[in-house]
C-alpha atoms as a PDB file:
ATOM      1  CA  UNK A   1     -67.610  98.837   5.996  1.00  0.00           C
ATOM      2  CA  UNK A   2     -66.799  99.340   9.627  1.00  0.00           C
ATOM      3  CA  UNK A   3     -65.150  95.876  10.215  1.00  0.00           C
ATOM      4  CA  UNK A   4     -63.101  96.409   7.050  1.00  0.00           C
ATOM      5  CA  UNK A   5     -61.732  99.752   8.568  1.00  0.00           C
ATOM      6  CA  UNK A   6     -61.453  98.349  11.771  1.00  0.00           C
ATOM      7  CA  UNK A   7     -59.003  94.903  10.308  1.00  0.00           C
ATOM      8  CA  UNK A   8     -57.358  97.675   8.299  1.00  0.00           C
ATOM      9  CA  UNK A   9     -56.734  99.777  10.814  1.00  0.00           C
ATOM     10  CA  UNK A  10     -54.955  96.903  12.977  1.00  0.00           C
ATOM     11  CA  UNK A  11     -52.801  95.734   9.907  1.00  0.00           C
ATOM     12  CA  UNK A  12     -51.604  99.349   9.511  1.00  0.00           C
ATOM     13  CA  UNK A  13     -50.455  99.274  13.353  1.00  0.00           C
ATOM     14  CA  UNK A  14     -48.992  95.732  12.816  1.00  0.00           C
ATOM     15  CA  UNK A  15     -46.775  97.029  10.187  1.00  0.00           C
ATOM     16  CA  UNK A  16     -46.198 100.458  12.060  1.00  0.00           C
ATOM     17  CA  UNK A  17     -44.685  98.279  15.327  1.00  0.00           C
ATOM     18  CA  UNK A  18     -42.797  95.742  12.964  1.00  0.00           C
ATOM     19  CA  UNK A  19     -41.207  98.549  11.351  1.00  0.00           C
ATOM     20  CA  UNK A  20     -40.022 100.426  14.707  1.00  0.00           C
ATOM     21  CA  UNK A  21     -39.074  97.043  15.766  1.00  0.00           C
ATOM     22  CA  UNK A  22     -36.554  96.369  13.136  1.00  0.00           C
ATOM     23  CA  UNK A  23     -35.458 100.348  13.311  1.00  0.00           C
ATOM     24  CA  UNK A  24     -34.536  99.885  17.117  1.00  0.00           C
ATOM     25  CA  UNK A  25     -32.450  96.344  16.004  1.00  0.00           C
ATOM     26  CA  UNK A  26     -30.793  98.594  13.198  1.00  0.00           C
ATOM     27  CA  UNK A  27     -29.837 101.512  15.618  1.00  0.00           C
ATOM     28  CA  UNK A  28     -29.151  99.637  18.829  1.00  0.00           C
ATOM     29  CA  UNK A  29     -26.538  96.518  17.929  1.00  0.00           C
ATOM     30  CA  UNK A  30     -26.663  95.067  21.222  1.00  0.00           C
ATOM     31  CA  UNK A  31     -30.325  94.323  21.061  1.00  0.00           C
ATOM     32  CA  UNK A  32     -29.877  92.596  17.869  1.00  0.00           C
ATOM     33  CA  UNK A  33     -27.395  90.666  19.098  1.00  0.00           C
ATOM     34  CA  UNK A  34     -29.511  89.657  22.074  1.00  0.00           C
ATOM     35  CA  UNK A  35     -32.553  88.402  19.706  1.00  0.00           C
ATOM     36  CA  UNK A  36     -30.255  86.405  17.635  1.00  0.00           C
ATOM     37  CA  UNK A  37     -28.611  84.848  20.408  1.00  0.00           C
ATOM     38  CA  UNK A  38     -32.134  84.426  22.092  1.00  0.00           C
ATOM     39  CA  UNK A  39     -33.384  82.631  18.485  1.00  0.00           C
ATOM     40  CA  UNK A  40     -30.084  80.166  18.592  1.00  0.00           C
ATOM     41  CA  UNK A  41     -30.223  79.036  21.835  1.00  0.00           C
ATOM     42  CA  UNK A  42     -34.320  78.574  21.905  1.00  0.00           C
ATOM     43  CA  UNK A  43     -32.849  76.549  18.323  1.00  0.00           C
ATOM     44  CA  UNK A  44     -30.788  74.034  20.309  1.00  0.00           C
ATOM     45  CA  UNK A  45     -33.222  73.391  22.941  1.00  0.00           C
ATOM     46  CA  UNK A  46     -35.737  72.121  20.948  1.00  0.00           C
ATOM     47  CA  UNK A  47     -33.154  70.160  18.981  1.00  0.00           C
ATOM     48  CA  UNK A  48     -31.776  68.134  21.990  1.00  0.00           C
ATOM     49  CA  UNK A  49     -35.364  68.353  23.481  1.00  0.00           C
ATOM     50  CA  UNK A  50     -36.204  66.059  19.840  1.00  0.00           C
ATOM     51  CA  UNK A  51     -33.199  63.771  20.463  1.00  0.00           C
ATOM     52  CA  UNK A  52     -33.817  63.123  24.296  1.00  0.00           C
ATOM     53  CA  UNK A  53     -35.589  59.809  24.904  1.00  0.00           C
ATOM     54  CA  UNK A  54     -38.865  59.563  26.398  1.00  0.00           C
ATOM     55  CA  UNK A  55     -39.302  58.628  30.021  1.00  0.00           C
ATOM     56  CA  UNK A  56     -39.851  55.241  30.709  1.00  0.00           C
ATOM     57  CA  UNK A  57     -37.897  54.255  27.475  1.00  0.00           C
ATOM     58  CA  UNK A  58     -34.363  52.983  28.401  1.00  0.00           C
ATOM     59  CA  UNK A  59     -31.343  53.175  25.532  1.00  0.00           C
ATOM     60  CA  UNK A  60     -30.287  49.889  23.966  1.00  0.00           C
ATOM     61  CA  UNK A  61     -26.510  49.187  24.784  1.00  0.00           C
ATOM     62  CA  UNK A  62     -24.900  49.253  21.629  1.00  0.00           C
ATOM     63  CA  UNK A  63     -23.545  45.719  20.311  1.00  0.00           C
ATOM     64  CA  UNK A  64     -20.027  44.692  20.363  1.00  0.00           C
ATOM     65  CA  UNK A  65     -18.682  43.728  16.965  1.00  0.00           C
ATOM     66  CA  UNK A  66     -18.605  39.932  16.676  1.00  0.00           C
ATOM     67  CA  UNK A  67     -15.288  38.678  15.754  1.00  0.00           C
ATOM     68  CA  UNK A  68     -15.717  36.378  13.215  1.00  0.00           C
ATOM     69  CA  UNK A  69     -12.053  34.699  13.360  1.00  0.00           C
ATOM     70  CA  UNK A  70     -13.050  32.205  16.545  1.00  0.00           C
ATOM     71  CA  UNK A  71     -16.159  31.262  14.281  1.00  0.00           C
ATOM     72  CA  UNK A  72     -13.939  30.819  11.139  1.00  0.00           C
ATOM     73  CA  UNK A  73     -11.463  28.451  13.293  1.00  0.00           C
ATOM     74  CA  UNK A  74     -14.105  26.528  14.897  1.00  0.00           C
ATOM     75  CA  UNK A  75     -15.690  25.502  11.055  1.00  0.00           C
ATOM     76  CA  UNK A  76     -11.720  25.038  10.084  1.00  0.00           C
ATOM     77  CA  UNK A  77     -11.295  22.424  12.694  1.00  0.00           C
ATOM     78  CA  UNK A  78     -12.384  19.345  11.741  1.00  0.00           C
ATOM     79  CA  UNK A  79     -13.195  16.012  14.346  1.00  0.00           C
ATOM     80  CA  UNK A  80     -10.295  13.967  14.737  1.00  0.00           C
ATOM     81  CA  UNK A  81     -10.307  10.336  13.165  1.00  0.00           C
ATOM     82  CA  UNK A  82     -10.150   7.533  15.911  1.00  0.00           C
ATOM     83  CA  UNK A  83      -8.039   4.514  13.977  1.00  0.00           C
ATOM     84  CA  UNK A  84      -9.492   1.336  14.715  1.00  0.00           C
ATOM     85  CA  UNK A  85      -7.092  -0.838  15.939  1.00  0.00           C
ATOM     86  CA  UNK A  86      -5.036  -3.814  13.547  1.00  0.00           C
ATOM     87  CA  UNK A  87      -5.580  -6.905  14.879  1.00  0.00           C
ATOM     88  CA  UNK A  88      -2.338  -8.912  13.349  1.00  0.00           C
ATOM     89  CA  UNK A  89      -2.652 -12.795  13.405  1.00  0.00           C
ATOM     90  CA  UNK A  90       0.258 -14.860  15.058  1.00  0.00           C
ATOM     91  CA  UNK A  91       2.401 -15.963  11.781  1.00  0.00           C
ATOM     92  CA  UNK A  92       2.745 -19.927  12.369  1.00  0.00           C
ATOM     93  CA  UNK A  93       6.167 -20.469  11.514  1.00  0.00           C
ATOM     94  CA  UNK A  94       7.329 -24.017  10.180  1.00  0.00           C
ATOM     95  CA  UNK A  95      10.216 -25.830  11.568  1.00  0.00           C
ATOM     96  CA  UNK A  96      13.104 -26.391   9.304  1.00  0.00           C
ATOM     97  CA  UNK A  97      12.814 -29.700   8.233  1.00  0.00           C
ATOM     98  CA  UNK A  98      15.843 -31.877   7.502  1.00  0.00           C
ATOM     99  CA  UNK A  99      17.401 -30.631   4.656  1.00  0.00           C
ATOM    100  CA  UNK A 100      17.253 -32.879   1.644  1.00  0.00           C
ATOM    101  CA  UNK A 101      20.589 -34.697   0.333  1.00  0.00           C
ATOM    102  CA  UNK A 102      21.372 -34.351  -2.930  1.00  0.00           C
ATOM    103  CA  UNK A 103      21.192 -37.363  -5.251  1.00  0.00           C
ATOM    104  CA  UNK A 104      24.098 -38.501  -6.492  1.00  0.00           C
ATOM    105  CA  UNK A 105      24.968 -37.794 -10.175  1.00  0.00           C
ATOM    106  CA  UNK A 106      24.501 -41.204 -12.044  1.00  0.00           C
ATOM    107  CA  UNK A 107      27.552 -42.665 -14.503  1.00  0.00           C
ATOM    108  CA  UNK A 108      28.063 -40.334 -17.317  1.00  0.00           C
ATOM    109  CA  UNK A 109      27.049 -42.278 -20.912  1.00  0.00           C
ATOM    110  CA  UNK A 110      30.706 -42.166 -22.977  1.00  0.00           C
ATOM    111  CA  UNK A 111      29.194 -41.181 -26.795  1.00  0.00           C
ATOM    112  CA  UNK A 112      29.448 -44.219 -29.411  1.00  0.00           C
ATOM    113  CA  UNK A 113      32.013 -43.617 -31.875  1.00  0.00           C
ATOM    114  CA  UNK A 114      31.550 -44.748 -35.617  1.00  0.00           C
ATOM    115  CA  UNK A 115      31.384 -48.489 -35.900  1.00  0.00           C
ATOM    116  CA  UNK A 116      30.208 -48.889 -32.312  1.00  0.00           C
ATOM    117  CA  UNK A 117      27.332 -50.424 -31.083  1.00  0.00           C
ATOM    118  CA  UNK A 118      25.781 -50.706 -27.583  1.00  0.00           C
ATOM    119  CA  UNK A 119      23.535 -53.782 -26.162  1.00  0.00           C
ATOM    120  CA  UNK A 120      21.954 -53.730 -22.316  1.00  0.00           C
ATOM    121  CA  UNK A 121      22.728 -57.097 -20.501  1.00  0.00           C
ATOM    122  CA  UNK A 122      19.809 -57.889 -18.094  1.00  0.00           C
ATOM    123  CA  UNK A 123      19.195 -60.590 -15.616  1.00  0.00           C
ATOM    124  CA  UNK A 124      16.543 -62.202 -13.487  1.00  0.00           C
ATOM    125  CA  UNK A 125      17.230 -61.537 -10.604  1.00  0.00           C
ATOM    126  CA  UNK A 126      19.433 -58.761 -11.385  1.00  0.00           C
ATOM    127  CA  UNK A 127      22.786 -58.406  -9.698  1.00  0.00           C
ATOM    128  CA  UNK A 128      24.828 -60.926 -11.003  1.00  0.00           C
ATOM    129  CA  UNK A 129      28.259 -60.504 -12.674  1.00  0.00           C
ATOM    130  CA  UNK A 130      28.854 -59.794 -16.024  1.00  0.00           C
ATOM    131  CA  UNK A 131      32.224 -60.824 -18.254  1.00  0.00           C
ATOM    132  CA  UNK A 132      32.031 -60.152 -21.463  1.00  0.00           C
ATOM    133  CA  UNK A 133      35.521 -62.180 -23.480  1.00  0.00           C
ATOM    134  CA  UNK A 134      36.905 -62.799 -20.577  1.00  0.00           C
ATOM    135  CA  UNK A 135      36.627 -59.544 -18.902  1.00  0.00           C
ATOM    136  CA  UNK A 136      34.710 -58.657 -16.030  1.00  0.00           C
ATOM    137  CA  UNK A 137      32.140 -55.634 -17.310  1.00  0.00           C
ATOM    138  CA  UNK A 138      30.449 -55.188 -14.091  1.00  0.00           C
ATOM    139  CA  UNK A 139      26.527 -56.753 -12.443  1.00  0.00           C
ATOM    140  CA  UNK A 140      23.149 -56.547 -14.220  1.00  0.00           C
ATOM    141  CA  UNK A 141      22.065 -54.211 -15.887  1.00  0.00           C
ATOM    142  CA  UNK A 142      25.265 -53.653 -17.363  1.00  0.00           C
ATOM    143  CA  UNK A 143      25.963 -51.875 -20.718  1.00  0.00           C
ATOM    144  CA  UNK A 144      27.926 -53.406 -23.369  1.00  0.00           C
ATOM    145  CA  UNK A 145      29.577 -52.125 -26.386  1.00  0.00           C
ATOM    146  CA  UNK A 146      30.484 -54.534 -28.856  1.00  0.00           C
ATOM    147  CA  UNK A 147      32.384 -53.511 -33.274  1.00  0.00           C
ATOM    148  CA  UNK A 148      30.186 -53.566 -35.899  1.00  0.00           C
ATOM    149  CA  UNK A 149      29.846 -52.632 -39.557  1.00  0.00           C
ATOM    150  CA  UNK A 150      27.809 -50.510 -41.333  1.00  0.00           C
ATOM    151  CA  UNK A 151      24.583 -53.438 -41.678  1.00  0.00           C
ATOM    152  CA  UNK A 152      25.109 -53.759 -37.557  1.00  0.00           C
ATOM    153  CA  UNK A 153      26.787 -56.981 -37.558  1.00  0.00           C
ATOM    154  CA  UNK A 154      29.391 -57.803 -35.432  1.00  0.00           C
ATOM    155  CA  UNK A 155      33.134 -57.208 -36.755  1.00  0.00           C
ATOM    156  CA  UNK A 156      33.931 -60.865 -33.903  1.00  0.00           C
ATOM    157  CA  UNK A 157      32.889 -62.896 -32.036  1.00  0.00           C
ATOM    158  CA  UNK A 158      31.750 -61.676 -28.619  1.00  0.00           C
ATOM    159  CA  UNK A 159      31.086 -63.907 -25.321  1.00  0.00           C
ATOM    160  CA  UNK A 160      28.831 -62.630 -22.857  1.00  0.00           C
ATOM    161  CA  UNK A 161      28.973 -64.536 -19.618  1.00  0.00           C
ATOM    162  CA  UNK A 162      26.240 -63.685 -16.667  1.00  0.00           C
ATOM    163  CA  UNK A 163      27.303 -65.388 -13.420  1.00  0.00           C
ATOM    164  CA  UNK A 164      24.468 -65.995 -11.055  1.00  0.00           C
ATOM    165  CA  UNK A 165      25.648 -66.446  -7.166  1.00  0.00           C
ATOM    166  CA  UNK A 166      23.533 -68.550  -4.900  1.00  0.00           C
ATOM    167  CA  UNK A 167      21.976 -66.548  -2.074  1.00  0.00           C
ATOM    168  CA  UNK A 168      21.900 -69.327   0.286  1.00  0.00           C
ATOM    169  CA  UNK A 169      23.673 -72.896   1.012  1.00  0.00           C
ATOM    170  CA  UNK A 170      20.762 -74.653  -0.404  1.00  0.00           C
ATOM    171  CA  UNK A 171      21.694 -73.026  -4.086  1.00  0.00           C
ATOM    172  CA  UNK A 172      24.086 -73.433  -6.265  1.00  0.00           C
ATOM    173  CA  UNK A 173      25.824 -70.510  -8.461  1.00  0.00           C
ATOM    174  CA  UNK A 174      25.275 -70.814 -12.037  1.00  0.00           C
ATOM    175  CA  UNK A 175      27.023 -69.353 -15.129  1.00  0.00           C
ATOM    176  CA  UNK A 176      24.574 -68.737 -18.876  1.00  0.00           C
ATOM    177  CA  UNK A 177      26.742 -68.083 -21.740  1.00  0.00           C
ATOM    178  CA  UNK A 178      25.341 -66.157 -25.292  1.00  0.00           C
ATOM    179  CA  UNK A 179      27.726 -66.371 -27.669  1.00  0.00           C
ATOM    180  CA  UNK A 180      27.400 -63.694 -30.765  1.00  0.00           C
ATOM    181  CA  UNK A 181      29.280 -64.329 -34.396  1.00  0.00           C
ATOM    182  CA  UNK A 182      30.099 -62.545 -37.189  1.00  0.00           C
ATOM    183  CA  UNK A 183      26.638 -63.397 -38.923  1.00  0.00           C
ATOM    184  CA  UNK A 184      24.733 -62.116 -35.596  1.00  0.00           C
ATOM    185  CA  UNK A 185      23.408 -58.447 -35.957  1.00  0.00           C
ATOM    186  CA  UNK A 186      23.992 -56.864 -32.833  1.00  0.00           C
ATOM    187  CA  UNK A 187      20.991 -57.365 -30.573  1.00  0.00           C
ATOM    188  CA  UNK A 188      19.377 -54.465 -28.543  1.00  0.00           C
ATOM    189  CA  UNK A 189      19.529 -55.990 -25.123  1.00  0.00           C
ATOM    190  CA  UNK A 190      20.164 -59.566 -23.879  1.00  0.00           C
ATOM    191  CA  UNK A 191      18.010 -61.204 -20.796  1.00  0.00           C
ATOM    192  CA  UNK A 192      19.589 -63.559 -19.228  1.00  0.00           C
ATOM    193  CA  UNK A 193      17.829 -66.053 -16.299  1.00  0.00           C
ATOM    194  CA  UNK A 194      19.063 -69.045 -14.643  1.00  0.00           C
ATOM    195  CA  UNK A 195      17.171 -71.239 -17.551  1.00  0.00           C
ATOM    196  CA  UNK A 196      19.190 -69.233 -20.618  1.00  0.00           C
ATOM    197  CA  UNK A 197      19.597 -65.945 -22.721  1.00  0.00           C
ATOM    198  CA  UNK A 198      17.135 -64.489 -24.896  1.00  0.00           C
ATOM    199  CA  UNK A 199      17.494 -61.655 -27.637  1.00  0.00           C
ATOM    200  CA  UNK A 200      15.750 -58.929 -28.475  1.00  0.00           C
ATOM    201  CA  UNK A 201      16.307 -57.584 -31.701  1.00  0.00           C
ATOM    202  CA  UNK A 202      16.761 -54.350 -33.339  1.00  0.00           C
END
């Protein structure tokens, strides 16, 4: 019973001096003014106390921003390609040669006309002159167009002459006649050698 008094007692004067302690802050404005500004600055010291670093610990510089455009333009850039060099053979030119002469154009053929015939004159050797009635026709082979009819035999008579001239003193020129009639078809070609004339017919 005592102790409870006693604790009572002390509560009772607790509340008695907390009571005249807010009636002086009431009636006297300056000392309230002095606790609060006492309470905000005791506040802010334990604030920036919180916020200062502990000795021996030593504040990271901050980092710079990387720039990321000297990055982006070193990946852009790409290695340069090294050509290898062309090695180029020496062209081997050719020497104009001489320049070829054009053949001459051989005697045009004159086209047979109705009722014409033509018959080769040949001779061995060949070369040697050629009359045909009387007229010279040129040297083996020579070409010869004789008249026919419509059966391919001759219209008249025709003389073929082949005059062969000796090469040296120790021959002698020699002249083979063929003589063709009416009732001779007109022969393909005509051979003629120092010995005679032979036919070949169509």
């Amino acid at each position: 019973m005592n102790k409870s008094a006693g604790r009572a007692g002390r509560e009772l004067r607790c509340a008695e001096g907390t009571a005249g302690f807010l009636a002086v802050l009431i009636t006297r404005p300056m000392i309230f003014r002095l606790v609060v500004f006492c309470l905000l600055s005791g506040s802010a010291f334990f604030a920036g106390c919180a916020s200062t670093p502990r000795a021996g610990q030593s504040l990271a510089p901050a980092r710079e921003p990387v720039n990321a455009e000297p990055l982006a333009e070193m990946k852009a850039v790409e290695p340069a390609v090294v050509a290898e060099p062309v090695v180029t053979e020496p062209v081997m030119r050719k020497k104009p040669g001489p320049s070829a002469k054009p053949r001459p154009a051989g005697p045009t053929v004159p086209a047979l006309r109705e009722g014409e015939y033509a018959l080769m004159v040949e001779s061995e050797p060949a070369g040697a002159t050629v009359v045909v009635n009387g007229k010279p026709c040129g040297k083996t082979p020579c070409r010869v167009v004789v008249q026919a009819n419509g059966r391919g035999f001759l219209k008249e008579q025709v003389s073929i002459k082949v005059r062969f001239i000796a090469a040296n003193e120790a021959q002698s020129s020699q002249t083979v006649e063929e003589v063709l009639t009416t009732l001779d078809k007109v022969p393909t070609e005509i051979r003629f050698t120092t010995a005679g004339a032979t036919r070949v017919v169509r």
